[in-house]
Protein backbone atom coordinates (compact mmCIF):
# COMPACT_ATOMS: atom_id res chain seq x y z
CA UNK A 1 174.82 125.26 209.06
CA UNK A 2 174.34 125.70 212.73
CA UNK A 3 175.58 123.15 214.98
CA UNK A 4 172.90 122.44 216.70
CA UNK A 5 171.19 122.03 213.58
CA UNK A 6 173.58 119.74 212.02
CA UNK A 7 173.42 117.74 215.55
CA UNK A 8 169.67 117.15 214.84
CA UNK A 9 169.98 116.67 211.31
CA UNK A 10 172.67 114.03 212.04
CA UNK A 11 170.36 112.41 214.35
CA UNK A 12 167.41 112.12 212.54
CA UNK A 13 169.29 110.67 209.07
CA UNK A 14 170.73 107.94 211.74
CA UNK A 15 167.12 107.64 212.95
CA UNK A 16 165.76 107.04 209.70
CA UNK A 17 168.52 104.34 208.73
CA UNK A 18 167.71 102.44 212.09
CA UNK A 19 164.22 102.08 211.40
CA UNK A 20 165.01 100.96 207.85
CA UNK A 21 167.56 98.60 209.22
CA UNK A 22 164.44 96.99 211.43
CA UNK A 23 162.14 96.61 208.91
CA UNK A 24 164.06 95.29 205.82
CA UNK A 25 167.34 93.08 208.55
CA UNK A 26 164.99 89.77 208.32
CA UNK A 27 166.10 87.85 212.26
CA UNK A 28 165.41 84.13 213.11
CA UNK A 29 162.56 84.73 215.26
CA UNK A 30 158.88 83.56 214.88
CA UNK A 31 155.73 85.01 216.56
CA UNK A 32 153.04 82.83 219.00
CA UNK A 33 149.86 84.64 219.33
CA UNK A 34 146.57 83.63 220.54
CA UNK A 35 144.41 81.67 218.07
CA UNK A 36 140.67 81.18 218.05
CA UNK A 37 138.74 78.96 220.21
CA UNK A 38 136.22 76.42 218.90
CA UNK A 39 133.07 74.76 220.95
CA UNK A 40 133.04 71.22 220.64
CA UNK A 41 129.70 71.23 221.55
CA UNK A 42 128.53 73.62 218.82
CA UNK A 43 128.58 74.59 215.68
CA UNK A 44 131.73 75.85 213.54
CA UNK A 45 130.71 77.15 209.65
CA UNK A 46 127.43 75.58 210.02
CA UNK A 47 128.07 72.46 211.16
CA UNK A 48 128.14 70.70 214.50
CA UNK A 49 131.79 70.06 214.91
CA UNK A 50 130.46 66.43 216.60
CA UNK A 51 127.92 64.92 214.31
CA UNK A 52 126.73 61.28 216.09
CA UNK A 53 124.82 59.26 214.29
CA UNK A 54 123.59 55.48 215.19
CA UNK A 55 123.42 56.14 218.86
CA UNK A 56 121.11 57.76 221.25
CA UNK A 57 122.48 61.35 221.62
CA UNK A 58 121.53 64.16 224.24
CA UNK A 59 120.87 67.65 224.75
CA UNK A 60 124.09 69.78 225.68
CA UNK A 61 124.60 73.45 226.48
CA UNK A 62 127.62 75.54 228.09
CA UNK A 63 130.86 75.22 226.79
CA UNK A 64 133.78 72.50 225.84
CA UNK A 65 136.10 74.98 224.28
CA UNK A 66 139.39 73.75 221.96
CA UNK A 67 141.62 76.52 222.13
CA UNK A 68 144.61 77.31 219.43
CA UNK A 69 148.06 78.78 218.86
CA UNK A 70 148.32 81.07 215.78
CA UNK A 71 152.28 81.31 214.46
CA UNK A 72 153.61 82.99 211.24
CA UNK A 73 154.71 80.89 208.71
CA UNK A 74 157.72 78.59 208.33
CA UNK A 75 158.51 81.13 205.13
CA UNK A 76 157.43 84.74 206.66
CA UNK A 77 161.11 86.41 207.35
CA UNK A 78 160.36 88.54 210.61
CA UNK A 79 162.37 91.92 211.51
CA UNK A 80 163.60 93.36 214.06
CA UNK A 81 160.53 95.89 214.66
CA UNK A 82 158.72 92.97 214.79
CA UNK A 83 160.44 90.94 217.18
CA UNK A 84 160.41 93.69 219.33
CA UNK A 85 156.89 94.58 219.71
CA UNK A 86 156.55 91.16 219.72
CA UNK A 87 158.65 90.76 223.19
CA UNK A 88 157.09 93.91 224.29
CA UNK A 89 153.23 92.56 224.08
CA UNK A 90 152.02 90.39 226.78
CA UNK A 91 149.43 88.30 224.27
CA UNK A 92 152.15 87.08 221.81
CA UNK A 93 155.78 85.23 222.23
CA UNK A 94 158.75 85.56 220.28
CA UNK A 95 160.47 82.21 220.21
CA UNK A 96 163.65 80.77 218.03
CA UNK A 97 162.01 80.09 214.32
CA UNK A 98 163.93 76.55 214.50
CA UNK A 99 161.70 75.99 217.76
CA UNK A 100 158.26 75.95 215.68
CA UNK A 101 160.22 74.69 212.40
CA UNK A 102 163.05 72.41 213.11
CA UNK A 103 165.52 70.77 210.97
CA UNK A 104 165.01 73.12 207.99
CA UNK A 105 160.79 72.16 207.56
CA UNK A 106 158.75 74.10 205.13
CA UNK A 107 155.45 75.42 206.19
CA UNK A 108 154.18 72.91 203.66
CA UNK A 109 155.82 69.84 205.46
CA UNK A 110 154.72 71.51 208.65
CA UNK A 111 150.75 72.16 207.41
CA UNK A 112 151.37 68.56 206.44
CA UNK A 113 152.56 67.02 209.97
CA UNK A 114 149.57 69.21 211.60
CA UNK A 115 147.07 67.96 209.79
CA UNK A 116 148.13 64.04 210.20
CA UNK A 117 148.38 64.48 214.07
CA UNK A 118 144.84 66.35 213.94
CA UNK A 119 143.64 63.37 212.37
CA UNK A 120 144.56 61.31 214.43
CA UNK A 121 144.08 62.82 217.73
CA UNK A 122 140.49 62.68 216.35
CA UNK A 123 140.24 58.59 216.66
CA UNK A 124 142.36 58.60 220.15
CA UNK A 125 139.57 61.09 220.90
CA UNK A 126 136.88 58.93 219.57
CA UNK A 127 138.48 55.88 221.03
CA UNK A 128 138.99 57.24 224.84
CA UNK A 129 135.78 58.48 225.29
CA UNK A 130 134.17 55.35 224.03
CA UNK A 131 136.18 53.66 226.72
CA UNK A 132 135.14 55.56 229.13
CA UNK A 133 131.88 55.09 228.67
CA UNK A 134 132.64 51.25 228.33
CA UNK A 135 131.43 51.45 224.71
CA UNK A 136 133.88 48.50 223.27
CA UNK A 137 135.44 49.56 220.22
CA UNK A 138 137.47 47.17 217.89
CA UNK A 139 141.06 47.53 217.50
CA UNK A 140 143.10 46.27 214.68
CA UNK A 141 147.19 46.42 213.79
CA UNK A 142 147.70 48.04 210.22
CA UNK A 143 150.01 48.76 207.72
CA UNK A 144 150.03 52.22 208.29
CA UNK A 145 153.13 53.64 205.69
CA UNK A 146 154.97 51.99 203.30
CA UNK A 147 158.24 53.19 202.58
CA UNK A 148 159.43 53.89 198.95
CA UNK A 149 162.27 51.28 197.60
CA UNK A 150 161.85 49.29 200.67
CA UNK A 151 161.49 44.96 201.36
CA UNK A 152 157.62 45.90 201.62
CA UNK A 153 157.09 47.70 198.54
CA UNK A 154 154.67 45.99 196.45
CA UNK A 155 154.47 43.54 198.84
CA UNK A 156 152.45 44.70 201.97
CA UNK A 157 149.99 47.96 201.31
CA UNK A 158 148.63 50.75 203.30
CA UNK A 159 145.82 49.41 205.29
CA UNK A 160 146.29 45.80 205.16
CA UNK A 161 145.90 44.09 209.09
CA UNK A 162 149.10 42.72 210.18
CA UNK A 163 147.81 39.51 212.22
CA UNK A 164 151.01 37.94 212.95
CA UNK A 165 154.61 38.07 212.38
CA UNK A 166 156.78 34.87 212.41
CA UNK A 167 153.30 33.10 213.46
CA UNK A 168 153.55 35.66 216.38
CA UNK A 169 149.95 37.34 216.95
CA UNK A 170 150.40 40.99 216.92
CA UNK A 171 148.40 43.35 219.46
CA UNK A 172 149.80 46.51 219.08
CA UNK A 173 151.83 48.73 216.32
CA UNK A 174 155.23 48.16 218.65
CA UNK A 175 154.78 44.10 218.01
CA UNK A 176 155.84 44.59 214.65
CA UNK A 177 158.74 46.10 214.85
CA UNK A 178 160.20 44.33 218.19
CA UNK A 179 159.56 41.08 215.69
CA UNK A 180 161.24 42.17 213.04
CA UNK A 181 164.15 43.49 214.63
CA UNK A 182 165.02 39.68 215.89
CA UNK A 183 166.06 39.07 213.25
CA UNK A 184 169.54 40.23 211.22
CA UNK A 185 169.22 42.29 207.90
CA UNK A 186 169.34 39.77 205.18
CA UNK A 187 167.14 37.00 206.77
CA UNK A 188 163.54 36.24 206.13
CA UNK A 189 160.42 37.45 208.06
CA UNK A 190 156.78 36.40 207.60
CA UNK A 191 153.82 38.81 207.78
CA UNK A 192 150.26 37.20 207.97
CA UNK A 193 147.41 39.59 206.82
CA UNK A 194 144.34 40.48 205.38
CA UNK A 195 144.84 42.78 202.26
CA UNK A 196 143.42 46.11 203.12
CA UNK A 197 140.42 45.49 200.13
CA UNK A 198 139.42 42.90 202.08
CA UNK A 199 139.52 44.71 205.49
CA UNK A 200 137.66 47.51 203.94
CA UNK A 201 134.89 45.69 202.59
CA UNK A 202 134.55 43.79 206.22
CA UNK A 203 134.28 46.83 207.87
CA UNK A 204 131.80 48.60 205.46
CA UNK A 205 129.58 45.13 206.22
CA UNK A 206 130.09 45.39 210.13
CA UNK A 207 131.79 42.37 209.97
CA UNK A 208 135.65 40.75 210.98
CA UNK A 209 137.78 40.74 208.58
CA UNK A 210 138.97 37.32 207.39
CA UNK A 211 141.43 36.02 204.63
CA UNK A 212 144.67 36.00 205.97
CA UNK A 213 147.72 34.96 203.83
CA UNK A 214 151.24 34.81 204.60
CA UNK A 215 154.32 37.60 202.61
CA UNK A 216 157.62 36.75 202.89
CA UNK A 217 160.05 39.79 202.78
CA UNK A 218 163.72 39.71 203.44
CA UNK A 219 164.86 42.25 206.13
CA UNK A 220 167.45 44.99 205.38
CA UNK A 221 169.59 47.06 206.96
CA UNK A 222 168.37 50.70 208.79
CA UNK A 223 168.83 53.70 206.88
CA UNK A 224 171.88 55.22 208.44
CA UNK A 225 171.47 57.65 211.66
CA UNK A 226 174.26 59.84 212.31
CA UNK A 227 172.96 60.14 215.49
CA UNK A 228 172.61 56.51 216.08
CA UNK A 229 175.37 54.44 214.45
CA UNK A 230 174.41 51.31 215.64
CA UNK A 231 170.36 51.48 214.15
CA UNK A 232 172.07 50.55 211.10
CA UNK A 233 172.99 47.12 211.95
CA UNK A 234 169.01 46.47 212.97
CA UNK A 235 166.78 44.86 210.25
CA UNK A 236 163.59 46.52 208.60
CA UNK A 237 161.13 45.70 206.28
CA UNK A 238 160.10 49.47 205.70
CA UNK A 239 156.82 49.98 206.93
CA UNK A 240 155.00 51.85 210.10
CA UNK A 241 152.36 50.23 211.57
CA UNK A 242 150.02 51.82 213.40
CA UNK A 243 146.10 50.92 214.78
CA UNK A 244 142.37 51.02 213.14
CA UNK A 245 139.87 50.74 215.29
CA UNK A 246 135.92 49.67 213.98
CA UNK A 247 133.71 52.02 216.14
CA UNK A 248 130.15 50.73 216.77
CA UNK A 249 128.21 53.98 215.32
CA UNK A 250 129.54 56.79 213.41
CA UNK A 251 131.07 59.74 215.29
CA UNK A 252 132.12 62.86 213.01
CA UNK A 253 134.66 65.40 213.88
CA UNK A 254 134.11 68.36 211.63
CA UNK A 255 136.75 70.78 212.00
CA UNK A 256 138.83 73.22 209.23
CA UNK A 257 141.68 75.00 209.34
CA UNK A 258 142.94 73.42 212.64
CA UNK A 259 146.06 71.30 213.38
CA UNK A 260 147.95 68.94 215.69
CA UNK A 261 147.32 66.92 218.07
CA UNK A 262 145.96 69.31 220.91
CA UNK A 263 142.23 69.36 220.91
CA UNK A 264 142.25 65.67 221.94
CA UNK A 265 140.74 65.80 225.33
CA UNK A 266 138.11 68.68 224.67
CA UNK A 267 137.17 67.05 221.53
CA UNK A 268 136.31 63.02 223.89
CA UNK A 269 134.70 65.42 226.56
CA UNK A 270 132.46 66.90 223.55
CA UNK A 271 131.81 62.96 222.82
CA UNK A 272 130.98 62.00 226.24
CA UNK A 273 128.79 64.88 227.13
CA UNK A 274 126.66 63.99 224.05
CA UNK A 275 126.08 60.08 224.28
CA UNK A 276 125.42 60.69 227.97
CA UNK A 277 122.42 62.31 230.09
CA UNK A 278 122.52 65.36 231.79
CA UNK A 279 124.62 68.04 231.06
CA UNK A 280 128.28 67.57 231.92
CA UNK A 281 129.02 71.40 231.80
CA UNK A 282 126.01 72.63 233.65
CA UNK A 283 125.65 75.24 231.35
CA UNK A 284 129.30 76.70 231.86
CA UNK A 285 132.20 77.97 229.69
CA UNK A 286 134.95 75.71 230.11
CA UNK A 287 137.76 75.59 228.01
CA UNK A 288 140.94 73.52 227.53
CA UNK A 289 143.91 71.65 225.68
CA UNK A 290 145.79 68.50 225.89
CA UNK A 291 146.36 65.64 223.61
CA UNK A 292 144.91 62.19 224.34
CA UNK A 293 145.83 58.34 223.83
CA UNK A 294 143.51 55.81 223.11
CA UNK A 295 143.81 54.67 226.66
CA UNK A 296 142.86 58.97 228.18
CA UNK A 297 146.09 59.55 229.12
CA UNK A 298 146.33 63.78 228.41
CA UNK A 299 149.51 64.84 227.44
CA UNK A 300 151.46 68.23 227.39
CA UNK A 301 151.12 70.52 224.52
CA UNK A 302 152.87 73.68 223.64
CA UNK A 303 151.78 77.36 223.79
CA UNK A 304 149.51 76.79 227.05
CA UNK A 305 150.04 80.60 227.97
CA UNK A 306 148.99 81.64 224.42
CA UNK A 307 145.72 79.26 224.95
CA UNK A 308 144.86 80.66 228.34
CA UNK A 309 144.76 83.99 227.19
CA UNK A 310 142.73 83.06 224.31
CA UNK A 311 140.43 81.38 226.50
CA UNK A 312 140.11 84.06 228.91
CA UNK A 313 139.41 86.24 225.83
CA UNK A 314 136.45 84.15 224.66
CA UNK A 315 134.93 84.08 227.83
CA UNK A 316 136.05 80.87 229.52
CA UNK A 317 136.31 80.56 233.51
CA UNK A 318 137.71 77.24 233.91
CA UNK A 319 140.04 75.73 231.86
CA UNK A 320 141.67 72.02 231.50
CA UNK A 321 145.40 71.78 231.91
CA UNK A 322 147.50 68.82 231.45
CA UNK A 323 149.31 67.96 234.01
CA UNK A 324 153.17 68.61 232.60
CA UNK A 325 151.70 72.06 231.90
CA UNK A 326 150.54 73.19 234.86
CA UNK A 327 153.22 74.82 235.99
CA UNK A 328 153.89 77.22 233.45
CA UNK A 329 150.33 78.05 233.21
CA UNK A 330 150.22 79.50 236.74
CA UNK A 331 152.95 81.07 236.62
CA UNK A 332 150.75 83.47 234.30
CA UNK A 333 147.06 82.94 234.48
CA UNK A 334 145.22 85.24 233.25
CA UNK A 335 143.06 86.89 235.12
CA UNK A 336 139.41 85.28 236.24
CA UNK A 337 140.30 81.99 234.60
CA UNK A 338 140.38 78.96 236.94
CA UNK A 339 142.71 76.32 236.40
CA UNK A 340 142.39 72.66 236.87
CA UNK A 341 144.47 69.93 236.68
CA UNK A 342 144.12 66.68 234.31
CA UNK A 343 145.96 63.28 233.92
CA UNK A 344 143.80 61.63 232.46
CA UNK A 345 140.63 61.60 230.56
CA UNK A 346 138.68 59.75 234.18
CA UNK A 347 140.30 63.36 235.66
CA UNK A 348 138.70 65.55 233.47
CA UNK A 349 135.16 64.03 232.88
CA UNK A 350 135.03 64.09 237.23
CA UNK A 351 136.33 67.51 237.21
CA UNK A 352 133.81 68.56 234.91
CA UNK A 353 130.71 67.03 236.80
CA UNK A 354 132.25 69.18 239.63
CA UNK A 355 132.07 72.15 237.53
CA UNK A 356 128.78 71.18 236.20
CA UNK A 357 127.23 70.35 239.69
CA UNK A 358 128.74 73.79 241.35
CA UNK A 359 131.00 71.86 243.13
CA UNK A 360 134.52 73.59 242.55
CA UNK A 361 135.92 73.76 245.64
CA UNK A 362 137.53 70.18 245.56
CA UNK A 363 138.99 70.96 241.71
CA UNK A 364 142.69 69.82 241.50
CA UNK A 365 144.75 72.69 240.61
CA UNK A 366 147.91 74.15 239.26
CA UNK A 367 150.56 75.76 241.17
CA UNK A 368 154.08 77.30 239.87
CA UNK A 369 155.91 75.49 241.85
């Protein structure tokens, strides 16, 4: 056989076992992509995503676009071919899979967490935009988990409202556990509450719950925490508590197939520009991310240069960016998209009657720096 033959023979067979080597070699990468965008003020399957009802509710148009990530699953094994077109396309991001699945998670654990911070960035929604609009909304501390084999099993129940602790009132889900960690694991501490039946059937009648009674439990030691030695001197009861809040008319979130925490803010600007007059977008196609608290503080999410580019894709020209994002947003906007800062929920709701009004040239903004 020829040399030069050989040569390119030679080459090609090595060729061929390269690009086998990329597609079956699995590597420990995972793949961010844009994800679809959702109008809060619209429809999604057929149904308005915000359904109001009990309250005087108001024409909207324009957009209040929710934007999302799309990954590949906790249990898709990527390959090298992958990963590189991946790095090589400027609408996608190849990150560490232990960044998007930590500590070992399955993509069922992970579907799992999603869908419990969706949930309840849904009420922080609810309950910031009612607050804005100084709409009082009742707030109550719960039994939020109970853990298995713990003081509080069969004790203390998901749902029942922890009034006191020690005779203590409690105000907030950290009360609880600041009370019971005075104490040393093996002593006694006293939870007043109403039994979640009872709180349920309160609520269904628009009323206050009442029918407290006291539950003894006797504290134990933390679980041991390798990376916290000392946690496992500090007394528990095993439980989370966490809030409810009584709203004064019913405010639906209909939304599948979505997860975490990040449509907080779009989802309370939705709220707002529904229950009020006027029309808070002025007909334009805004879009945006961010979670919220129950007091409108946004926070930072992750993927913000996946979501821009999604935006920008749907048609969005402005679009809301927390705060602790803004710099790696403009260090790659896309294109015709305008960016504008947020802290809070006050921040976005005046940026927006900017926006709505024409008025853009005072917007905050975003810089790299």
């Amino acid at each position: 056989m020829p040399r030069r033959t050989a040569t390119m023979l030679a080459s090609t067979l090595i060729l061929i076992a390269l690009l086998c080597a990329g597609v079956l070699i699995p590597v420990p990468y995972s793949e961010m992509s844009p994800g679809p965008t959702v109008n809060t003020l619209g429809d999604a399957r057929g149904e308005p995503v915000l359904h109001i009802t009990g309250h005087k509710t108001y024409p909207t148009s324009g957009n209040l676009n929710m934007t999302t990530v799309r990954v590949t699953g906790a249990d898709y094994d990527m390959n090298i071919v992958e990963a590189v077109y991946g790095w090589l396309a400027h609408d996608s991001v190849i990150v560490p899979h232990d960044t998007l699945y930590p500590d070992g998670k399955t993509e069922e654990e992970s579907t799992q967490e999603n869908a419990e911070e969706f949930s309840q960035s849904q009420e922080s929604a609810k309950v910031a935009a009612l607050e804005e609009l100084k709409i009082p909304v009742t707030s109550r501390v719960i039994v939020s988990t109970v853990l298995k084999d713990s003081a509080a099993q069969g004790e203390l129940h998901a749902g029942d409202v922890i009034r006191a602790v020690d005779g203590t009132t409690v105000e907030a889900p950290e009360d609880v556990a600041k009370l019971v960690t005075r104490h040393k694991p093996g002593e006694d501490v006293v939870f007043t509450i109403v039994p979640a039946k009872t709180a349920a059937a309160a609520e269904k009648a628009g009323k206050e719950p009442k029918g407290s009674r006291k539950i003894t439990l006797t504290t134990r030691k933390a679980p041991a925490d390798p990376a916290d030695p000392a946690a496992q001197d500090r007394a528990v009861v095993g439980i989370q508590a966490g809030t409810d809040h009584t709203f004064p008319f019913d405010i639906d979130i209909k939304l599948a197939d979505v997860g975490g925490p990040s449509a907080g803010l779009m989802f309370s600007l939705g709220i707002i520009d529904k229950l009020t007059p006027g029309n808070l977008t002025g007909g334009r196609f805004v879009a945006g991310t961010g979670t919220i608290d129950d007091s409108g503080t946004v926070g930072p999410i992750g993927g913000i240069n996946m979501k821009l580019v999604g935006a920008r894709d749907a048609g969005a020209r402005y679009f809301l960016t927390p705060d602790d994002n803004c710099a790696a947003a403009a260090s790659d906007t896309p294109s015709g998209l305008t960016l504008v800062r947020v802290k809070t929920l006050d921040d976005a709701t005046r940026s927006m009657e900017k926006i709505g009004a024409g008025d853009t040239a005072g917007l905050p903004s975003c810089s790299a720096g």
